[in-house]
PDB file of N, CA and C in Angstrom:
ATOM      1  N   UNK A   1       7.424   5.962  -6.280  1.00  0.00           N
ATOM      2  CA  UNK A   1       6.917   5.220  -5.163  1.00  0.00           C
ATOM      3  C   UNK A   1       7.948   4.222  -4.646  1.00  0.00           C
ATOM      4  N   UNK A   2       8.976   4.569  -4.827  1.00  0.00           N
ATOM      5  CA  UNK A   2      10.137   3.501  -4.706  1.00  0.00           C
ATOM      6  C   UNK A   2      10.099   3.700  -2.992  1.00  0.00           C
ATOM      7  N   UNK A   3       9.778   4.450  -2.070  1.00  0.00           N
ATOM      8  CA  UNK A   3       9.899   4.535  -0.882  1.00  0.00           C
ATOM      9  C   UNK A   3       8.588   3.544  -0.071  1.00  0.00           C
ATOM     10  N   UNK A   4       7.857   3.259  -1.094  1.00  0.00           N
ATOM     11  CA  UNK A   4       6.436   2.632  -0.818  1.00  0.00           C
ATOM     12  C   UNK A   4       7.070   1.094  -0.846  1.00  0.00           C
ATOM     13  N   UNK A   5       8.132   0.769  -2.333  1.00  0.00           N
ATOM     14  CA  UNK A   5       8.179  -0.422  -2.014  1.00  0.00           C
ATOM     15  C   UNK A   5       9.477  -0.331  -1.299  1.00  0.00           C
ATOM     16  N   UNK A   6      10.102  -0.123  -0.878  1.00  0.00           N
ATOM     17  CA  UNK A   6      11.640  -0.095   0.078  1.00  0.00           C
ATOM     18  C   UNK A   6      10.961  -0.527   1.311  1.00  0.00           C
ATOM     19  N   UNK A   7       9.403  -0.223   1.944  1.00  0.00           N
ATOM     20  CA  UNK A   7       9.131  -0.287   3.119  1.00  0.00           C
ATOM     21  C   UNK A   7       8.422  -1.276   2.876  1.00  0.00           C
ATOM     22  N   UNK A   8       7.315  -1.997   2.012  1.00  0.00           N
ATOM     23  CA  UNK A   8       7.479  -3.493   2.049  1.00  0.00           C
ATOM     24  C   UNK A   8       8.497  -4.216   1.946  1.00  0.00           C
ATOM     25  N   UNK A   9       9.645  -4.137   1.490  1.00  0.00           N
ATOM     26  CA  UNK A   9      10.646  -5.222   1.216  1.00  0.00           C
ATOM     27  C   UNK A   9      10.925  -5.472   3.234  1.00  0.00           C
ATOM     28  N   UNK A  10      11.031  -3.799   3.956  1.00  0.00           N
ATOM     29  CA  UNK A  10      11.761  -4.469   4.824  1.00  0.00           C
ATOM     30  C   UNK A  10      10.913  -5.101   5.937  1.00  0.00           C
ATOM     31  N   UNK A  11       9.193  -4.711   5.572  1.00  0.00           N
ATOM     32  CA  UNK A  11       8.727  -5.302   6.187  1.00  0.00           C
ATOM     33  C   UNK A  11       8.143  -7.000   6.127  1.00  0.00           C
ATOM     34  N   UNK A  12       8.504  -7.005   4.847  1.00  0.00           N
ATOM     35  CA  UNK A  12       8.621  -8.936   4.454  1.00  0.00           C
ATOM     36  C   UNK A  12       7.628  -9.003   3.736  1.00  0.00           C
ATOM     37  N   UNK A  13       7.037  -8.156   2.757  1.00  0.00           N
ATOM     38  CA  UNK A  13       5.882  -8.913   1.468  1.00  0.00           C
ATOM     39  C   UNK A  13       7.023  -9.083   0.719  1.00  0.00           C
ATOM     40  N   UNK A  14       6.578 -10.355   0.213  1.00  0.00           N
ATOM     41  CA  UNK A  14       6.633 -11.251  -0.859  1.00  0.00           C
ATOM     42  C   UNK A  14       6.632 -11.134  -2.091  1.00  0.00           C
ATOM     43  N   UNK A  15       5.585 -10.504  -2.455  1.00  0.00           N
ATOM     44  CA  UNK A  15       5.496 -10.222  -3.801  1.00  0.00           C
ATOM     45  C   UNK A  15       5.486  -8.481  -3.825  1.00  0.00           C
ATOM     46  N   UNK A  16       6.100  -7.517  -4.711  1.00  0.00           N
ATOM     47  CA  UNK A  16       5.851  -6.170  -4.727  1.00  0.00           C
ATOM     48  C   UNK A  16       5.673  -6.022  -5.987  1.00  0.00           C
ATOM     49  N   UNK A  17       5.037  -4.582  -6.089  1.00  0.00           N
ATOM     50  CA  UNK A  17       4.864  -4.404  -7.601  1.00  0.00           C
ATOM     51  C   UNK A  17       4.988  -2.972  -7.193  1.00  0.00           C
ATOM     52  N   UNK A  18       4.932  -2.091  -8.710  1.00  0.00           N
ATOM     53  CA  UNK A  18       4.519  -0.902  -8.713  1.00  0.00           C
ATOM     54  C   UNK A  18       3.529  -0.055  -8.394  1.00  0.00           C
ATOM     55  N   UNK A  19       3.292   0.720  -6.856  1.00  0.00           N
ATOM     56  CA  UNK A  19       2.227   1.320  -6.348  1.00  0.00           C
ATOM     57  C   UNK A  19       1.558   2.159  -7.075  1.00  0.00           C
ATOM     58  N   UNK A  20       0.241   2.354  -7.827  1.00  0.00           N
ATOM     59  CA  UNK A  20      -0.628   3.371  -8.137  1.00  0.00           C
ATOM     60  C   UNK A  20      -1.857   4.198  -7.485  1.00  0.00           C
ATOM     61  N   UNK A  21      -1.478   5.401  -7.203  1.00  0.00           N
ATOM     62  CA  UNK A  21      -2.468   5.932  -6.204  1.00  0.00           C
ATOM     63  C   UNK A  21      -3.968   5.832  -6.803  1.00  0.00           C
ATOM     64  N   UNK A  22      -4.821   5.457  -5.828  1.00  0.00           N
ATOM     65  CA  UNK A  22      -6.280   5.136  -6.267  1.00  0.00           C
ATOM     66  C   UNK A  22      -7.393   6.354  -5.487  1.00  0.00           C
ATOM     67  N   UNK A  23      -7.395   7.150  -6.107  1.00  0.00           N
ATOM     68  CA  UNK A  23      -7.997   8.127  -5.569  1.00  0.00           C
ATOM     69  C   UNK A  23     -10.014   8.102  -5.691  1.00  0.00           C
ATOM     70  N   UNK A  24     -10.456   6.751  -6.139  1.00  0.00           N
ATOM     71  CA  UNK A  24     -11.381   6.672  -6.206  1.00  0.00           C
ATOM     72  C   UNK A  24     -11.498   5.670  -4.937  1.00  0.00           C
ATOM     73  N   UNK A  25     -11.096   5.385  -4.343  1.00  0.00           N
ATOM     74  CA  UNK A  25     -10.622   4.109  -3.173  1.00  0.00           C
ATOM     75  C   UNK A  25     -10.834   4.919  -1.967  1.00  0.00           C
ATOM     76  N   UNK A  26     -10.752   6.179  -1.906  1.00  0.00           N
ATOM     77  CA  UNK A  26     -10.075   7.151  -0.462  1.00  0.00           C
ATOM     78  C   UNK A  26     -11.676   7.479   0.031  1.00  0.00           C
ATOM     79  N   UNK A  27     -11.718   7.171   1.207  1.00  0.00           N
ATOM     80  CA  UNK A  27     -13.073   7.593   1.492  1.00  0.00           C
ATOM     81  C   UNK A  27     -12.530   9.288   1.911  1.00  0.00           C
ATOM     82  N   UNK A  28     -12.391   9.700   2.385  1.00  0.00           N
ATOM     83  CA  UNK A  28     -12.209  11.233   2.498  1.00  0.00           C
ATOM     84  C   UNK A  28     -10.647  11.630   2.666  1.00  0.00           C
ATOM     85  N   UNK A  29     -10.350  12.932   2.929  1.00  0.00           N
ATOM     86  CA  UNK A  29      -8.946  13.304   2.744  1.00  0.00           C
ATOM     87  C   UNK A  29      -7.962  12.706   3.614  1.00  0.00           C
ATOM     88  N   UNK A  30      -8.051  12.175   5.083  1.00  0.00           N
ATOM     89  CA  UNK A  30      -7.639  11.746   5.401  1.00  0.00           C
ATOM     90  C   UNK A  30      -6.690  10.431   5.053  1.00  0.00           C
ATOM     91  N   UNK A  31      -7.265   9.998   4.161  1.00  0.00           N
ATOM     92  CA  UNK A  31      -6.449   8.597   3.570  1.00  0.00           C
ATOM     93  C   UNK A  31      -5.640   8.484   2.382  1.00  0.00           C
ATOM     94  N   UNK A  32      -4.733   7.675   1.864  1.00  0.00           N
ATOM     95  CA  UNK A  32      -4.073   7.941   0.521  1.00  0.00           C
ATOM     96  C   UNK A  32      -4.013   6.462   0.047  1.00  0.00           C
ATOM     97  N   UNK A  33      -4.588   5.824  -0.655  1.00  0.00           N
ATOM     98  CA  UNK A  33      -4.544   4.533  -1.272  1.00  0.00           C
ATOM     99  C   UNK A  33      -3.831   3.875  -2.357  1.00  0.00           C
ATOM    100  N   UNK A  34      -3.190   3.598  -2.004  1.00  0.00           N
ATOM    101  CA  UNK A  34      -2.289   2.917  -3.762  1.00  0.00           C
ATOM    102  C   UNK A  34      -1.980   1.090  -3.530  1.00  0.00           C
ATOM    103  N   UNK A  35      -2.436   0.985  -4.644  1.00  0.00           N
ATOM    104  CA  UNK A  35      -2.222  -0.490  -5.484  1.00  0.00           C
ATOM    105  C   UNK A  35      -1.537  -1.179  -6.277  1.00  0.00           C
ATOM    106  N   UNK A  36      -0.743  -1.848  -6.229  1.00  0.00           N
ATOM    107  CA  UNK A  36       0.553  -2.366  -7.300  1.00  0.00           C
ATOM    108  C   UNK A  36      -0.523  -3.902  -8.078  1.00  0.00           C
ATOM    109  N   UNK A  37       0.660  -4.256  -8.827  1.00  0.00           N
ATOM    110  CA  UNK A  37      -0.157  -5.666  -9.700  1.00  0.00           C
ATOM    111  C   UNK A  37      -0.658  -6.893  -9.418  1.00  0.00           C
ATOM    112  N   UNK A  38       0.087  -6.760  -7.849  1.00  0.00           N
ATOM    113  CA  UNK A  38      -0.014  -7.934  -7.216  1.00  0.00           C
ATOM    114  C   UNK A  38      -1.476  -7.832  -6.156  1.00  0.00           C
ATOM    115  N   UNK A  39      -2.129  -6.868  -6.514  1.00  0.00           N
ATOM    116  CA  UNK A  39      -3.269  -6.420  -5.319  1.00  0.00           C
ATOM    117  C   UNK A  39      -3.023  -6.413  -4.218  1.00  0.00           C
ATOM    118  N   UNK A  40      -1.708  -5.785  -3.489  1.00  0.00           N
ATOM    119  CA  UNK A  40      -1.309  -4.799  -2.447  1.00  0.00           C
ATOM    120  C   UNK A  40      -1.730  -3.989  -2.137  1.00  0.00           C
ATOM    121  N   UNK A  41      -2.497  -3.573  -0.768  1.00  0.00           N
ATOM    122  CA  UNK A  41      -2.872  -1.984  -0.597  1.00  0.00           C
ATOM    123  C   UNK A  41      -1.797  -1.346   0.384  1.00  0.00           C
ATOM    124  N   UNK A  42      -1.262  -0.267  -0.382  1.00  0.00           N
ATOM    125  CA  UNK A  42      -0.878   0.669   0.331  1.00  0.00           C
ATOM    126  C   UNK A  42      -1.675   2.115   1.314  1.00  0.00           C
ATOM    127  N   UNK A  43      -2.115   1.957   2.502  1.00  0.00           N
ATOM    128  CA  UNK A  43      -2.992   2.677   2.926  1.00  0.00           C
ATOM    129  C   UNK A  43      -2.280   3.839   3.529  1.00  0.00           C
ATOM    130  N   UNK A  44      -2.705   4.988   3.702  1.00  0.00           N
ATOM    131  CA  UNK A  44      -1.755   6.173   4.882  1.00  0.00           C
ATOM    132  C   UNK A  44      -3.043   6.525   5.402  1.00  0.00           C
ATOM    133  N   UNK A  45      -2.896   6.622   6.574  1.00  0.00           N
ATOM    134  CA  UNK A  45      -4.463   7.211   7.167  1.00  0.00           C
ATOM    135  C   UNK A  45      -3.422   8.151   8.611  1.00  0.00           C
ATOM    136  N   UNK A  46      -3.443   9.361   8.214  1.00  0.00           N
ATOM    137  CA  UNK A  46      -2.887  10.121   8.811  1.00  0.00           C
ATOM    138  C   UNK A  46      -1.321  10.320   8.913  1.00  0.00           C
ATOM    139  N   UNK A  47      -0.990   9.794   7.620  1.00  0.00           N
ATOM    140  CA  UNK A  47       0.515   9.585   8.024  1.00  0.00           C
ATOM    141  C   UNK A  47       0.931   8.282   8.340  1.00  0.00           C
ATOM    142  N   UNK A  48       0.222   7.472   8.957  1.00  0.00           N
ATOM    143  CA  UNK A  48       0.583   5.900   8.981  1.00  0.00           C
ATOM    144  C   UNK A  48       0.358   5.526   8.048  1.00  0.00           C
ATOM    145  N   UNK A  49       1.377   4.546   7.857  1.00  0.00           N
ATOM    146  CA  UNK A  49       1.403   3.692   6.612  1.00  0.00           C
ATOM    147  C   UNK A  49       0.962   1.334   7.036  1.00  0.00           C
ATOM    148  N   UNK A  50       0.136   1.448   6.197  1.00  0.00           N
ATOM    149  CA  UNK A  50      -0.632  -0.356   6.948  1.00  0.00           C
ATOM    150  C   UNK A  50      -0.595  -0.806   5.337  1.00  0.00           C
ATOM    151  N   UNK A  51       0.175  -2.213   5.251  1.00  0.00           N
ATOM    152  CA  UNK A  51       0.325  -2.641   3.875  1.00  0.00           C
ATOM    153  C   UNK A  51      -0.915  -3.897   3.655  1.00  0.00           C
ATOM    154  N   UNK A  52      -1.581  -4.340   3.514  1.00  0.00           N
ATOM    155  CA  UNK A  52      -2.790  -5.348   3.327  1.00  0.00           C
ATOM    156  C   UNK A  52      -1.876  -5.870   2.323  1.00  0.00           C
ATOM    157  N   UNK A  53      -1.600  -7.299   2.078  1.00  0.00           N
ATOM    158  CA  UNK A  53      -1.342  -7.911   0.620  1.00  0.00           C
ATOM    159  C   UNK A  53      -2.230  -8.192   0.424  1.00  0.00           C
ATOM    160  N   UNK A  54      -2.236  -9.014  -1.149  1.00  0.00           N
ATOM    161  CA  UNK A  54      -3.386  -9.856  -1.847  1.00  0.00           C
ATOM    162  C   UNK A  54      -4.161 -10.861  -0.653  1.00  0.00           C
ATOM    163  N   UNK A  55      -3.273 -11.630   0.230  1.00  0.00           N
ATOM    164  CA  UNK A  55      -3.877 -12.613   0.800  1.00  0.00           C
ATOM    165  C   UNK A  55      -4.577 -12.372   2.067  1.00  0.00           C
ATOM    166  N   UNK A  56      -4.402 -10.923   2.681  1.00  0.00           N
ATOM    167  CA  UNK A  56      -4.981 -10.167   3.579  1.00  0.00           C
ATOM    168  C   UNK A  56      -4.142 -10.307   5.121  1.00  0.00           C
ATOM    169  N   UNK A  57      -2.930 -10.392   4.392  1.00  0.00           N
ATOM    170  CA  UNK A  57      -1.151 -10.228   5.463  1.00  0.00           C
ATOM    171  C   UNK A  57      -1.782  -8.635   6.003  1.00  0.00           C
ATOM    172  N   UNK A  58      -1.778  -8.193   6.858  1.00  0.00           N
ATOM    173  CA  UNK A  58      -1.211  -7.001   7.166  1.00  0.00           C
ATOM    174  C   UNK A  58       0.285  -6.833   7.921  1.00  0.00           C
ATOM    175  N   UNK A  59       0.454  -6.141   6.777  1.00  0.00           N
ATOM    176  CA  UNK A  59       2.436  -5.726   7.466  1.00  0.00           C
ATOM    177  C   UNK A  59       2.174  -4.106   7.804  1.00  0.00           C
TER     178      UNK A  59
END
């Protein structure tokens, strides 16, 4: 997932951690969810990628 965090760094979170895909999180196929330690969501909903941090930043 190193491409997951390369694209927060350049979009300016703060804190990163290691992304884990949460496949109990995905409401249907369309979406791909992953979570690092810092309670980051990594969302893809069609191919877009929307980062939520812990504090509810969207980058």
């Amino acid at each position: 997932m190193e491409k997951l965090q390369e694209e927060a760094r350049k979009r300016g979170l703060k804190q990163i951690g290691e992304p884990i895909r949460r496949f109990d999180l995905e409401p249907n196929h369309l979406y791909e969810i992953y979570l690092d330690e810092y309670d980051n969501e990594y969302v893809f909903r069609r191919g877009i990628l929307t980062i939520v941090a812990a504090d509810g930043t969207v980058y």
